[in-house]
C-alpha atoms as a PDB file:
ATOM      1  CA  UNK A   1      77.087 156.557 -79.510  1.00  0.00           C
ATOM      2  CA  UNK A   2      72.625 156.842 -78.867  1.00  0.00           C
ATOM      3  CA  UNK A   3      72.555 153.034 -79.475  1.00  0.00           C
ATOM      4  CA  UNK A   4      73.769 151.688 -76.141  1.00  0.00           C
ATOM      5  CA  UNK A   5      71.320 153.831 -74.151  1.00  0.00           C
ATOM      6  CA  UNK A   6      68.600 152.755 -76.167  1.00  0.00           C
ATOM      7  CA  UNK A   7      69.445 149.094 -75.181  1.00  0.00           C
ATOM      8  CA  UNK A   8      67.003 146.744 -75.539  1.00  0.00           C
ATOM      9  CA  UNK A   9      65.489 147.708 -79.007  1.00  0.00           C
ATOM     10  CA  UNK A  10      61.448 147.415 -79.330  1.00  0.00           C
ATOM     11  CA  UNK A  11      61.516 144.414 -81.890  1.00  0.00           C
ATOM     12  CA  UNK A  12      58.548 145.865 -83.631  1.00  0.00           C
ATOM     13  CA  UNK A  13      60.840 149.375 -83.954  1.00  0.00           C
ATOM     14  CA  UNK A  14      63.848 147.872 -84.823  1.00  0.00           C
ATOM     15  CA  UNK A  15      62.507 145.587 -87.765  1.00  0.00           C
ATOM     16  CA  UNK A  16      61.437 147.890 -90.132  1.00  0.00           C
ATOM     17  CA  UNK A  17      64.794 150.142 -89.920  1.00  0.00           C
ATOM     18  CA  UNK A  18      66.326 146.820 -90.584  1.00  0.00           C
ATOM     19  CA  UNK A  19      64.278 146.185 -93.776  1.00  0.00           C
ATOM     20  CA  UNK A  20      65.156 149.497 -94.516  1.00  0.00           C
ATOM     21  CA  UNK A  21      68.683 149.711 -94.503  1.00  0.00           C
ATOM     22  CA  UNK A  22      69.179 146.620 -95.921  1.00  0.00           C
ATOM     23  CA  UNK A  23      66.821 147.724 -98.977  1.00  0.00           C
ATOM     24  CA  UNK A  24      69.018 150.527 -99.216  1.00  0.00           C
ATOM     25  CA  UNK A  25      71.947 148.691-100.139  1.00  0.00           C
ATOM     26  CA  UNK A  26      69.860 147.195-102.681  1.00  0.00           C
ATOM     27  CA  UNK A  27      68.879 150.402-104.609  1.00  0.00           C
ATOM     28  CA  UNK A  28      71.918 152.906-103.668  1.00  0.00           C
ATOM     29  CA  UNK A  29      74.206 150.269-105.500  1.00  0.00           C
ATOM     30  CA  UNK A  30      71.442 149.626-108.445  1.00  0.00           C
ATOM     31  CA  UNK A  31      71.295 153.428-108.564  1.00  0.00           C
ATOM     32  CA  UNK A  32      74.950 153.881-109.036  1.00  0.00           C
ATOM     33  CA  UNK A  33      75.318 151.020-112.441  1.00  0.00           C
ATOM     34  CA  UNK A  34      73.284 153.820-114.000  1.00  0.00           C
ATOM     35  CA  UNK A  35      74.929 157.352-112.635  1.00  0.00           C
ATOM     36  CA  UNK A  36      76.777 159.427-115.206  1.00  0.00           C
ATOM     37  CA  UNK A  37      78.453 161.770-112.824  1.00  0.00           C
ATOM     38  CA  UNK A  38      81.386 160.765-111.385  1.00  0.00           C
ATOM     39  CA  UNK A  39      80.905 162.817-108.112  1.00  0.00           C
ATOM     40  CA  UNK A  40      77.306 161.326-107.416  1.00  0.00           C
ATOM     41  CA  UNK A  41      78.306 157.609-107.841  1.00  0.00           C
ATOM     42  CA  UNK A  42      81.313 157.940-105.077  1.00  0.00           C
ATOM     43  CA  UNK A  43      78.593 159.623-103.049  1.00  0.00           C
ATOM     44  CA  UNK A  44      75.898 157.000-103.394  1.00  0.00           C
ATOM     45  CA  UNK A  45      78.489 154.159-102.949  1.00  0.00           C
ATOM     46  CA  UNK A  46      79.238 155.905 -99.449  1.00  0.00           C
ATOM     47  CA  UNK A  47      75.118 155.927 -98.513  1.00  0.00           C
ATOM     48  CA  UNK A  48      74.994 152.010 -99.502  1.00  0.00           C
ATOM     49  CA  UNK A  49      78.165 150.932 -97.221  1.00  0.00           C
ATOM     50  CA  UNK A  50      76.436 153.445 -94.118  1.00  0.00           C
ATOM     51  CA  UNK A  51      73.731 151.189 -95.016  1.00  0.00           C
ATOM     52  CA  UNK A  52      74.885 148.134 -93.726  1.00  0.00           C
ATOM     53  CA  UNK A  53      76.573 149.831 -90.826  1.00  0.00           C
ATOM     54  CA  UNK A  54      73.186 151.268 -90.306  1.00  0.00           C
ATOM     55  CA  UNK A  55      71.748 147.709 -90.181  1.00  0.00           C
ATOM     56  CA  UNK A  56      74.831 146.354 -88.173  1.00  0.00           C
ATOM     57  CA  UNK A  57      74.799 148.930 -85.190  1.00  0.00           C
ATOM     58  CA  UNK A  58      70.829 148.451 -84.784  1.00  0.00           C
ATOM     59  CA  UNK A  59      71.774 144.447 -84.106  1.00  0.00           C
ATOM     60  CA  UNK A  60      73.950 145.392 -81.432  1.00  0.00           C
ATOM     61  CA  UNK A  61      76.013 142.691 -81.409  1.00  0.00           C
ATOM     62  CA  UNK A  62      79.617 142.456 -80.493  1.00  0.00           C
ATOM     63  CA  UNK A  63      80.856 141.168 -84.215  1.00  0.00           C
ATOM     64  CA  UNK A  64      77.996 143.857 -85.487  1.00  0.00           C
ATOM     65  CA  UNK A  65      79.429 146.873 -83.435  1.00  0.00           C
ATOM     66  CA  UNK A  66      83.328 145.679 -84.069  1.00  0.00           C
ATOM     67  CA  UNK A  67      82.335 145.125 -88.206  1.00  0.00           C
ATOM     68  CA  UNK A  68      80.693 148.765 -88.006  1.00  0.00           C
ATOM     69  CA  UNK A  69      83.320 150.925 -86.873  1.00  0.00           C
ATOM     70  CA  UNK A  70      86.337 148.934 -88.884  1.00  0.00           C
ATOM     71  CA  UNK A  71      84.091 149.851 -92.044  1.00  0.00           C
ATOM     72  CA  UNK A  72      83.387 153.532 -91.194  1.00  0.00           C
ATOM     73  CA  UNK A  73      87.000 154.019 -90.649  1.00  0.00           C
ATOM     74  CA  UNK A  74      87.821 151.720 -93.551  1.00  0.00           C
ATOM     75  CA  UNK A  75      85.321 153.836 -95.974  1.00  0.00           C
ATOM     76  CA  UNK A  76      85.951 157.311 -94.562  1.00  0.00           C
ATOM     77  CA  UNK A  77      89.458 156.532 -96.095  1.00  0.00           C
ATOM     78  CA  UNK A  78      88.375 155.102 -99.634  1.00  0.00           C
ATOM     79  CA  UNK A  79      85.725 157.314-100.107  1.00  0.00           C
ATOM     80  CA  UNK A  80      87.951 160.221 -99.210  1.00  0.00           C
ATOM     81  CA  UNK A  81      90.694 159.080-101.474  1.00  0.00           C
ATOM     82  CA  UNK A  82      87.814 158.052-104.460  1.00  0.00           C
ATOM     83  CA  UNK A  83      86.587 161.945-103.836  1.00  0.00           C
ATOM     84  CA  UNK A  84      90.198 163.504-104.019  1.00  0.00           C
ATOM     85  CA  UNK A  85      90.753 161.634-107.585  1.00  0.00           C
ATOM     86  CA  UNK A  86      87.808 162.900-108.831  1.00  0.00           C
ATOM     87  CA  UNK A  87      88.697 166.510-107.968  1.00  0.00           C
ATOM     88  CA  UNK A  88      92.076 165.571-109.924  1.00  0.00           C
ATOM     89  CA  UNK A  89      90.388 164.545-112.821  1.00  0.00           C
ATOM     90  CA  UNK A  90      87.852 167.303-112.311  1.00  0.00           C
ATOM     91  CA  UNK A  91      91.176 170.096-112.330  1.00  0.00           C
ATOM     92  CA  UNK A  92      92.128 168.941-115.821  1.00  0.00           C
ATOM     93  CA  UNK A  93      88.696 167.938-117.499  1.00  0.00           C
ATOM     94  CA  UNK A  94      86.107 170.624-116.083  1.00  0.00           C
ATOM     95  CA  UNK A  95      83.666 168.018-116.573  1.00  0.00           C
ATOM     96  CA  UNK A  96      82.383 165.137-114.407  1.00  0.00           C
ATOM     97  CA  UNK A  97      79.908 162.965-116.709  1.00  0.00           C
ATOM     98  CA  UNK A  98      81.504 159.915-117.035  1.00  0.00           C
ATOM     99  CA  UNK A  99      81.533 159.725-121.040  1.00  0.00           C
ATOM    100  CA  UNK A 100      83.641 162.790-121.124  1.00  0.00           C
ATOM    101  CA  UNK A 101      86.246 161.899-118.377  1.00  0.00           C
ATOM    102  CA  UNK A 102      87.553 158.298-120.500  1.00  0.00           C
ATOM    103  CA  UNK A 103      91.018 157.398-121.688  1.00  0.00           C
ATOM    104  CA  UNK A 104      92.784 158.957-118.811  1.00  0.00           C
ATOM    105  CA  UNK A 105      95.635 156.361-118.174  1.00  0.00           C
ATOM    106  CA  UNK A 106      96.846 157.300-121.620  1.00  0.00           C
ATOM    107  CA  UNK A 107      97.901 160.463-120.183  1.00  0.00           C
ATOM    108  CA  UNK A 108      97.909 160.256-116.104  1.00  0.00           C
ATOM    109  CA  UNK A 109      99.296 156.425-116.248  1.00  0.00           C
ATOM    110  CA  UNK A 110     100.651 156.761-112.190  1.00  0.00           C
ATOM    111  CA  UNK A 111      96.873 158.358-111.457  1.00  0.00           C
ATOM    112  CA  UNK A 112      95.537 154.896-112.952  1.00  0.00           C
ATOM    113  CA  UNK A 113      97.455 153.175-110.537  1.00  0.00           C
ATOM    114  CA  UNK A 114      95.790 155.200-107.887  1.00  0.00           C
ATOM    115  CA  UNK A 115      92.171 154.620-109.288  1.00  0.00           C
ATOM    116  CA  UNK A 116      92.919 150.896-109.393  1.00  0.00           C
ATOM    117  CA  UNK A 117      94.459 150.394-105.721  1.00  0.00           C
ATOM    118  CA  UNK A 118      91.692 152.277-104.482  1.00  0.00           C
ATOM    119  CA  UNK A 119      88.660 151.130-106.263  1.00  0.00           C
ATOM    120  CA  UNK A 120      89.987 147.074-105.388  1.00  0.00           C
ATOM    121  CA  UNK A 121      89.933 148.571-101.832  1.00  0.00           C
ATOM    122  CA  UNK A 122      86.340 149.865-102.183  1.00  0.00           C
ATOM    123  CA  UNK A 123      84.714 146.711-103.938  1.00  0.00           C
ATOM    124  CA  UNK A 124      86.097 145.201-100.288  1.00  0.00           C
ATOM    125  CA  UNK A 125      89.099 143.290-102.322  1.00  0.00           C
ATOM    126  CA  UNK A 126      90.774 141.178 -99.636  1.00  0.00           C
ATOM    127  CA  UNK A 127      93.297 141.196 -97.736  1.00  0.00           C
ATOM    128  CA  UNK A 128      91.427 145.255 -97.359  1.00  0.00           C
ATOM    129  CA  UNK A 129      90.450 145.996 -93.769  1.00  0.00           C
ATOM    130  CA  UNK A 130      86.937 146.773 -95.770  1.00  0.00           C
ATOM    131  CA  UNK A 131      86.672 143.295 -96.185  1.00  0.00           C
ATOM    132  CA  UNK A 132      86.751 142.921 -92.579  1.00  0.00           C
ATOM    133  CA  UNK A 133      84.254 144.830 -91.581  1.00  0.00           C
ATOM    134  CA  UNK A 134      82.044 143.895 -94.137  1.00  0.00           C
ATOM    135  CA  UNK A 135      82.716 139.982 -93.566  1.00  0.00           C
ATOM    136  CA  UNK A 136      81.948 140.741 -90.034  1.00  0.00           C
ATOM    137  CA  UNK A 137      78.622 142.723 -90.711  1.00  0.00           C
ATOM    138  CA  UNK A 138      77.112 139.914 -93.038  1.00  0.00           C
ATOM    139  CA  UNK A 139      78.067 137.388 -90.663  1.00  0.00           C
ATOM    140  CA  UNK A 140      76.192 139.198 -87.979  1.00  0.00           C
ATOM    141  CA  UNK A 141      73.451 139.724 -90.420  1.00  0.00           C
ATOM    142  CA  UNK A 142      73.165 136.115 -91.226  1.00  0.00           C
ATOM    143  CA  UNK A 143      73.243 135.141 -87.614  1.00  0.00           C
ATOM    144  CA  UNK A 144      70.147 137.188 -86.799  1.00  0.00           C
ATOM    145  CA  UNK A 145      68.474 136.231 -90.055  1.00  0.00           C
ATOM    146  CA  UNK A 146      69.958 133.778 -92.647  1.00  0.00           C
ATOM    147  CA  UNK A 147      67.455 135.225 -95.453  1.00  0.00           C
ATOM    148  CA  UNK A 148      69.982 138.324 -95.091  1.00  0.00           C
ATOM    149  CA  UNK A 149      72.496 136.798 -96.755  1.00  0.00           C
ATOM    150  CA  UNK A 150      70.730 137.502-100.492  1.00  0.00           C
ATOM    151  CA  UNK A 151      70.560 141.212-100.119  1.00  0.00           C
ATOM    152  CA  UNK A 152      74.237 141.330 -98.910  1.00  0.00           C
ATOM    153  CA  UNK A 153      75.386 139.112-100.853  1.00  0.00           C
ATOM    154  CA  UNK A 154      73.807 141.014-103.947  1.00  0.00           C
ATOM    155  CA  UNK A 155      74.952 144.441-102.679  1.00  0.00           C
ATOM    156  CA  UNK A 156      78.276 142.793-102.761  1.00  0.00           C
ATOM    157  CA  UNK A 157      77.787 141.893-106.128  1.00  0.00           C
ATOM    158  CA  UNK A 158      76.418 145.293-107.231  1.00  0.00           C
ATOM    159  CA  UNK A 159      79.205 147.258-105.439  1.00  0.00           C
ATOM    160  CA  UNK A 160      82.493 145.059-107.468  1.00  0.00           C
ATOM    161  CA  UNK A 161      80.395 145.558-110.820  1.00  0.00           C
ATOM    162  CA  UNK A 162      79.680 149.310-109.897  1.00  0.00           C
ATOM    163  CA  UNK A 163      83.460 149.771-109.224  1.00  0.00           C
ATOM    164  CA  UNK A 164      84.892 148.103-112.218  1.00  0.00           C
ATOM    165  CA  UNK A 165      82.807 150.146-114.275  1.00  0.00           C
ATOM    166  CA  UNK A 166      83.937 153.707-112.820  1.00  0.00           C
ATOM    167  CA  UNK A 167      87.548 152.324-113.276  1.00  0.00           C
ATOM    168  CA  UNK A 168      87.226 151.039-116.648  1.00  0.00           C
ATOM    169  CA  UNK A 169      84.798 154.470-117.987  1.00  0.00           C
ATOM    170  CA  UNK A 170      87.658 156.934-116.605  1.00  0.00           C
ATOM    171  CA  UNK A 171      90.464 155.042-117.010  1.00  0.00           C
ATOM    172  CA  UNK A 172      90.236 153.284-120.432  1.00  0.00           C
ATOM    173  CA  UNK A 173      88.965 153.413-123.881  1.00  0.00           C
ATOM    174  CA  UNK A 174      89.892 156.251-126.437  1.00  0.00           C
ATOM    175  CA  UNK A 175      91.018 160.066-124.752  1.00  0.00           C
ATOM    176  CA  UNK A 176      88.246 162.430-125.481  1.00  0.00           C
ATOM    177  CA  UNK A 177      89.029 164.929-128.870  1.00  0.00           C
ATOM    178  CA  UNK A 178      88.158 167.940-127.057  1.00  0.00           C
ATOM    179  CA  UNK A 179      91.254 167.403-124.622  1.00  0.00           C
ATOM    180  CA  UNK A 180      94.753 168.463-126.087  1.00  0.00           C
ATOM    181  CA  UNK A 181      96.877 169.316-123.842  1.00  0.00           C
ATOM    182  CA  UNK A 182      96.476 168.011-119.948  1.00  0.00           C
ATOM    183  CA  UNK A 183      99.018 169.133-117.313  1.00  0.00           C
ATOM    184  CA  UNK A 184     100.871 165.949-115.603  1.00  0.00           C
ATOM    185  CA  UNK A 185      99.636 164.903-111.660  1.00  0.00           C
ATOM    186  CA  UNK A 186     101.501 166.934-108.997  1.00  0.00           C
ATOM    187  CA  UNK A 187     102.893 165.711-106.114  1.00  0.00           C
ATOM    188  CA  UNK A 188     100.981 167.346-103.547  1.00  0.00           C
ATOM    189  CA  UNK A 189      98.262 164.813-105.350  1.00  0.00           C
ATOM    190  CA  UNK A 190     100.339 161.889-104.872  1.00  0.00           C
ATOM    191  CA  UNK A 191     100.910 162.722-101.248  1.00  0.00           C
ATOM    192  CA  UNK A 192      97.449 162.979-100.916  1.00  0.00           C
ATOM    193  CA  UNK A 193      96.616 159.628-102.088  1.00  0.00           C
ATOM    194  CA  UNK A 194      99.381 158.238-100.545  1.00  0.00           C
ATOM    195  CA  UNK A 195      98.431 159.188 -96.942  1.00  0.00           C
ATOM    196  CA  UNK A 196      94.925 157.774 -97.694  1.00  0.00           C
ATOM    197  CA  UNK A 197      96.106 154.497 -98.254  1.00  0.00           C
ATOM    198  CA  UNK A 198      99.333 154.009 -95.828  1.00  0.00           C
ATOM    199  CA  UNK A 199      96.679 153.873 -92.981  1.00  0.00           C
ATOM    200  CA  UNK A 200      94.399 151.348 -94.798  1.00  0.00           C
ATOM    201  CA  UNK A 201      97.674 149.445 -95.683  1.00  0.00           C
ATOM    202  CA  UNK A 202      98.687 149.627 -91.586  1.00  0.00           C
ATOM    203  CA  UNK A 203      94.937 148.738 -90.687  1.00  0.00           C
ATOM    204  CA  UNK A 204      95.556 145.242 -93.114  1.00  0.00           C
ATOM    205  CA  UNK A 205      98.559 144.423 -90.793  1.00  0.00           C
ATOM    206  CA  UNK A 206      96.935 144.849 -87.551  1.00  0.00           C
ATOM    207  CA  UNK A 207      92.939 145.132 -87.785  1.00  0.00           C
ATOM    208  CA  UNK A 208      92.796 144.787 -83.691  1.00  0.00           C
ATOM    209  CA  UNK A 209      93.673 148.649 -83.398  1.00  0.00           C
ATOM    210  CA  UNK A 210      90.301 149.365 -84.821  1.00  0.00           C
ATOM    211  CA  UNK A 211      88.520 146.432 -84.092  1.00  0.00           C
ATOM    212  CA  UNK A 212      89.924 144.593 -81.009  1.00  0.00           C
ATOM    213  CA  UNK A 213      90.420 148.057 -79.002  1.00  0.00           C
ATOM    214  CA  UNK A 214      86.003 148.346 -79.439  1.00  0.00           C
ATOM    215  CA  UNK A 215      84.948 145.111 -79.154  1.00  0.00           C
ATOM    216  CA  UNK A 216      86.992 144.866 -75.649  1.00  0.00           C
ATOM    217  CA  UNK A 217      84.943 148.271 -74.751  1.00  0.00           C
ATOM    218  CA  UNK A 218      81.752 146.798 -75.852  1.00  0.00           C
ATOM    219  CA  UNK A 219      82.255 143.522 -73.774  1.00  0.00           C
ATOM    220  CA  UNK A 220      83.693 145.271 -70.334  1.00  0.00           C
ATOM    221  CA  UNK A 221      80.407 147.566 -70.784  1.00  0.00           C
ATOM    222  CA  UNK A 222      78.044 144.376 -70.838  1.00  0.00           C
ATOM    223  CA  UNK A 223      80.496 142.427 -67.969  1.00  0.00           C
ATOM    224  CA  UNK A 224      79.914 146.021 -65.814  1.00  0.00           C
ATOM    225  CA  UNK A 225      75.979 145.817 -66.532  1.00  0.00           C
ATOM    226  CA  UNK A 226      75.561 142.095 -65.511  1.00  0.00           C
ATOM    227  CA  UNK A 227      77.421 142.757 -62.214  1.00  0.00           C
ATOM    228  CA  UNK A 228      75.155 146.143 -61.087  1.00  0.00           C
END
């Protein structure tokens, strides 16, 4: 919303917030392959996606600005769904260190399901409207700077191996001893989950209704500029 008014960025100003943010994919995704709480990594995968839409809204370009909002809206919705299965696990366990929470599908099998759908959608799995936000960001990215496309391009990297490994710690392996009796998922849980994803699932089918509707904004803003 500040970024138009500060139209054109100082080039000496705007570099090292660049550097920055990008950087910050880099070591919020390193910092989350070692995290042991289940509530901290969902947190710091949220700070290294606002990194590159950090990054992306300073370049203030029309695919920058359109990839920026379809990945807030497209993260507010994973990483509200990633937070709300943590809170069910956290109900039944009492615990959120990773090593305790294991072996879970054995006794939630349809919350698996859930942890799966939504952890593809967070590692940007395509045909995800995450994808197409981020695909539209490191495009952007590369366009300004092709040397870019190492640290996104390694975040990416980071961010699948980071998700795989919160699925695979909570969901398999052997059920910890200390739990013997767990009470089954509700439905009110379900329904949760459920409307987090319908809109991401609608979003897939038509990305213009986040994207297209902002872009056209962006471009009747600069048409109204050149003509006063």
């Amino acid at each position: 919303r500040i970024s138009p008014v500060l139209n054109p960025h100082p080039p000496t100003l705007v570099f090292p917030i660049m550097i920055l943010a990008l950087w910050g994919v880099l070591m919020t995704s390193s910092i989350c392959l070692r995290q042991t709480d289940l509530k901290a990594l969902i947190a710091y995968s949220s700070v290294s996606h606002m990194g590159l839409v950090t990054a992306a809204i300073i370049l203030q370009t029309p695919w920058a600005l359109t990839g920026a909002v379809t990945l807030m809206v497209a993260h507010g919705l994973t990483s509200s769904a990633l937070f709300t299965l943590a809170n069910t696990n956290y109900e039944r366990t009492h615990t959120r260190t990773l090593l305790l929470v294991r072996g879970l599908q054995l006794v939630l099998p349809l919350m698996s399901t859930w942890w799966l759908l939504i952890n593809l959608t967070n590692m940007a799995m395509p045909p995800s409207i995450n994808l197409v936000g981020e695909l539209l960001i490191i495009a952007a990215l590369f366009n300004w700077s092709s040397p870019t496309i190492i640290i996104t391009g390694v975040g990416t990297l980071i961010t699948a191996t980071y998700s795989l490994f919160m699925y695979l710690t909570t969901q398999r392996g052997a059920l910890s001893t200390q739990y013997h009796l767990l009470p089954p998922s509700h439905t009110r849980e379900h329904l949760t989950l459920i409307l987090h994803l319908l809109p991401l699932g609608l979003l897939m089918l038509k990305p213009t209704l986040v994207s297209g509707l902002f872009a056209y904004k962006y471009s009747l803003s600069k048409t109204l500029d050149c003509d006063s």
